[in-house]
Protein backbone atom coordinates (compact mmCIF):
# COMPACT_ATOMS: atom_id res chain seq x y z
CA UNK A 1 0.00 0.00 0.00
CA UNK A 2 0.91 3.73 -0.61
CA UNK A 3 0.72 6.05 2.27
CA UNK A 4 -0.30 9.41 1.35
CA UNK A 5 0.92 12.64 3.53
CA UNK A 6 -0.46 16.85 2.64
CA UNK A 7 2.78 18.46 2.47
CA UNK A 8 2.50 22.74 3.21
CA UNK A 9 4.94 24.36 0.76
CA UNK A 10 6.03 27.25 2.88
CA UNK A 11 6.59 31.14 1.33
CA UNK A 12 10.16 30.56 2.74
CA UNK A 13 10.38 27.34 0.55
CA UNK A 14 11.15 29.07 -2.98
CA UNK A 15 14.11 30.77 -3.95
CA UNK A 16 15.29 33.80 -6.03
CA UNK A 17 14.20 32.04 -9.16
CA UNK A 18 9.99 31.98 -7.90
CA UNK A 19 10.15 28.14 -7.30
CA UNK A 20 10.53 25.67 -4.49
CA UNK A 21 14.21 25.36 -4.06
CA UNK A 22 15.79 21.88 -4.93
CA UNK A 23 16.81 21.34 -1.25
CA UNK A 24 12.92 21.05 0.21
CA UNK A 25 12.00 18.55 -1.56
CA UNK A 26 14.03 16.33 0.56
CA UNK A 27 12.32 18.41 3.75
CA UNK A 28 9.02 17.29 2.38
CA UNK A 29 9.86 13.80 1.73
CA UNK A 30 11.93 13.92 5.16
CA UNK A 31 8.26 15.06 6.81
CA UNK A 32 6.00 12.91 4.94
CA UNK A 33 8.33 9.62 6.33
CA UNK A 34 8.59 11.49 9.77
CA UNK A 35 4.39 11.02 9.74
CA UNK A 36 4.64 8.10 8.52
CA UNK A 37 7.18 6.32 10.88
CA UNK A 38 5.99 8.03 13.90
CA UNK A 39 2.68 9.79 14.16
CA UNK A 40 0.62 6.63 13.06
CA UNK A 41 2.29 4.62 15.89
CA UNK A 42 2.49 7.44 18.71
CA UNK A 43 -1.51 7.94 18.27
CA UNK A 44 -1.54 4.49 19.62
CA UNK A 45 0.51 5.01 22.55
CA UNK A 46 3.81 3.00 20.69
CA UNK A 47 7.40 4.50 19.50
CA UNK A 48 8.20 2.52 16.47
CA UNK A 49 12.36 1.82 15.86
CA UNK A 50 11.88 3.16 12.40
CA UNK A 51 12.90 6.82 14.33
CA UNK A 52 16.30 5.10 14.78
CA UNK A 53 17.11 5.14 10.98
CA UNK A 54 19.38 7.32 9.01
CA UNK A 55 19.40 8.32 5.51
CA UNK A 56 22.32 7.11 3.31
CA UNK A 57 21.54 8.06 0.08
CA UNK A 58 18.65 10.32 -1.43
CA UNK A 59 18.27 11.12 -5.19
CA UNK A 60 15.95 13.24 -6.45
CA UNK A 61 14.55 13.78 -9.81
CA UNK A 62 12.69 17.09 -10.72
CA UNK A 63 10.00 16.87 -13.52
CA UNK A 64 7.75 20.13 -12.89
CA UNK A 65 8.63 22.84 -10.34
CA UNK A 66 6.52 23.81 -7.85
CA UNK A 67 5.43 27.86 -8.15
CA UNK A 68 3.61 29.13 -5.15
CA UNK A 69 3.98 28.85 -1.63
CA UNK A 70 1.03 28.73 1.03
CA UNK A 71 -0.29 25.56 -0.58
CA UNK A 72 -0.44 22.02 0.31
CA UNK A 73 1.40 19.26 -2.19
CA UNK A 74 0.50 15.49 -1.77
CA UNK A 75 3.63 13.29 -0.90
CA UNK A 76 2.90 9.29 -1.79
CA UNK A 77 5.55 7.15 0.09
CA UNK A 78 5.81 3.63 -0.27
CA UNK A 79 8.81 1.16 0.61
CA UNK A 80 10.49 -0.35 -3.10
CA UNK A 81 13.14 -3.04 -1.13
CA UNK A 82 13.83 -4.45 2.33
CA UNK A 83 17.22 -5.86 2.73
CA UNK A 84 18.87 -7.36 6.13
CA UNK A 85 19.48 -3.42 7.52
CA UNK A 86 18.80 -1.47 5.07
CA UNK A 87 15.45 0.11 2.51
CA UNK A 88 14.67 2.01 0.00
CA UNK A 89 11.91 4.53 0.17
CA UNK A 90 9.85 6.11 -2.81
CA UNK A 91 8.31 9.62 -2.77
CA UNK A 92 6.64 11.00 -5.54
CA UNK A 93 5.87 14.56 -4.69
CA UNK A 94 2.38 15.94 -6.45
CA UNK A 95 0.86 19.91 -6.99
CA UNK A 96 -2.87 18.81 -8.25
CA UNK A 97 -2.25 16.15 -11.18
CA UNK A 98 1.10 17.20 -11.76
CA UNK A 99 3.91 14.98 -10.64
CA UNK A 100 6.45 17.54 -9.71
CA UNK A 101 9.33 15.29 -8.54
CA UNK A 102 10.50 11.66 -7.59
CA UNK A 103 12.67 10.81 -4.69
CA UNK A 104 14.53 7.53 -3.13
CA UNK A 105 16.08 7.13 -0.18
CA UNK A 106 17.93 4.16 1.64
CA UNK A 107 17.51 4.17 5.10
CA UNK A 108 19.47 2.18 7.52
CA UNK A 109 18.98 0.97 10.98
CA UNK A 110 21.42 2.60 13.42
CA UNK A 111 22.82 0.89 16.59
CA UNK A 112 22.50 4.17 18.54
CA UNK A 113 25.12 2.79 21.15
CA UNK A 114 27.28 1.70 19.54
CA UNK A 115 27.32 4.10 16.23
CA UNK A 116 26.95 1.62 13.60
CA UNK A 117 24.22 -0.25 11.32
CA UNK A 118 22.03 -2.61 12.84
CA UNK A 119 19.61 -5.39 11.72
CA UNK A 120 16.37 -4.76 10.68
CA UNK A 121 13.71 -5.99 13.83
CA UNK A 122 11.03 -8.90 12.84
CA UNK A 123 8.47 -5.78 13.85
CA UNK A 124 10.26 -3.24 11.81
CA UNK A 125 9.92 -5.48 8.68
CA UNK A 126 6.41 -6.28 9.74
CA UNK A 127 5.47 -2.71 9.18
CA UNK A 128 7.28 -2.11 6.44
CA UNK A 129 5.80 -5.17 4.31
CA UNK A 130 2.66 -2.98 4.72
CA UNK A 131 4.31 -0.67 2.10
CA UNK A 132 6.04 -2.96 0.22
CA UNK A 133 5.68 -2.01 -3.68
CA UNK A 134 8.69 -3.59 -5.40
CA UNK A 135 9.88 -2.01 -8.68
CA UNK A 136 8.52 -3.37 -11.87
């Protein structure tokens, strides 16, 4: 399944050229995933161990900038691979009809203690089968 997230494209967002500057779309994706990691298990009283992830590698690519700011963009997440600590995220980022841009990102389970990678949990997996979409 695909987990859909309203996304408020701030004034401050755009740059000297009148469109959303390159650098927040990652702060949209980066707030669509922080909903849903971690507001869809905190309503229920849990913390999930996704919040103990870092990114290792995003990638963006821009198809149609976005022009305005005080407006809300959809963000569609959904998880394309789960490997043993590691997976990679998909965003597309939409204004209306128009897909505006496409992200990835690999996240990877930290061992906060210790500063390295760690396995993915049986839970962790569990929830992210959820969103599992693999590429065609």
């Amino acid at each position: 399944m695909k987990y859909q997230h309203k996304a408020f494209v701030r004034w401050d967002d755009l740059d000297a050229m009148g469109h959303v500057n390159n650098a927040k779309y990652l702060t949209l994706a980066q707030e669509a995933r922080f909903e849903w990691s971690f507001m869809q298990h905190h309503s229920k009283g849990e913390i999930p161990g996704l919040m103990e992830m870092v990114v290792a590698k995003a990638e963006v690519d821009f198809y149609k900038p976005i022009n305005l700011g005080g407006i809300f963009v959809d963000v569609e997440l959904w998880v394309e691979k789960i490997g043993n600590s590691s997976f990679v995220m998909v965003y597309e980022i939409r204004n209306g009809e128009e897909l505006c841009a496409r992200l990835k990102t690999v996240q990877v389970g930290v061992d906060s203690a210790a500063s390295k990678s760690r396995p993915l949990t049986d839970s962790e997996r569990k929830f992210l089968e959820q969103y599992l979409i693999p590429e065609a």
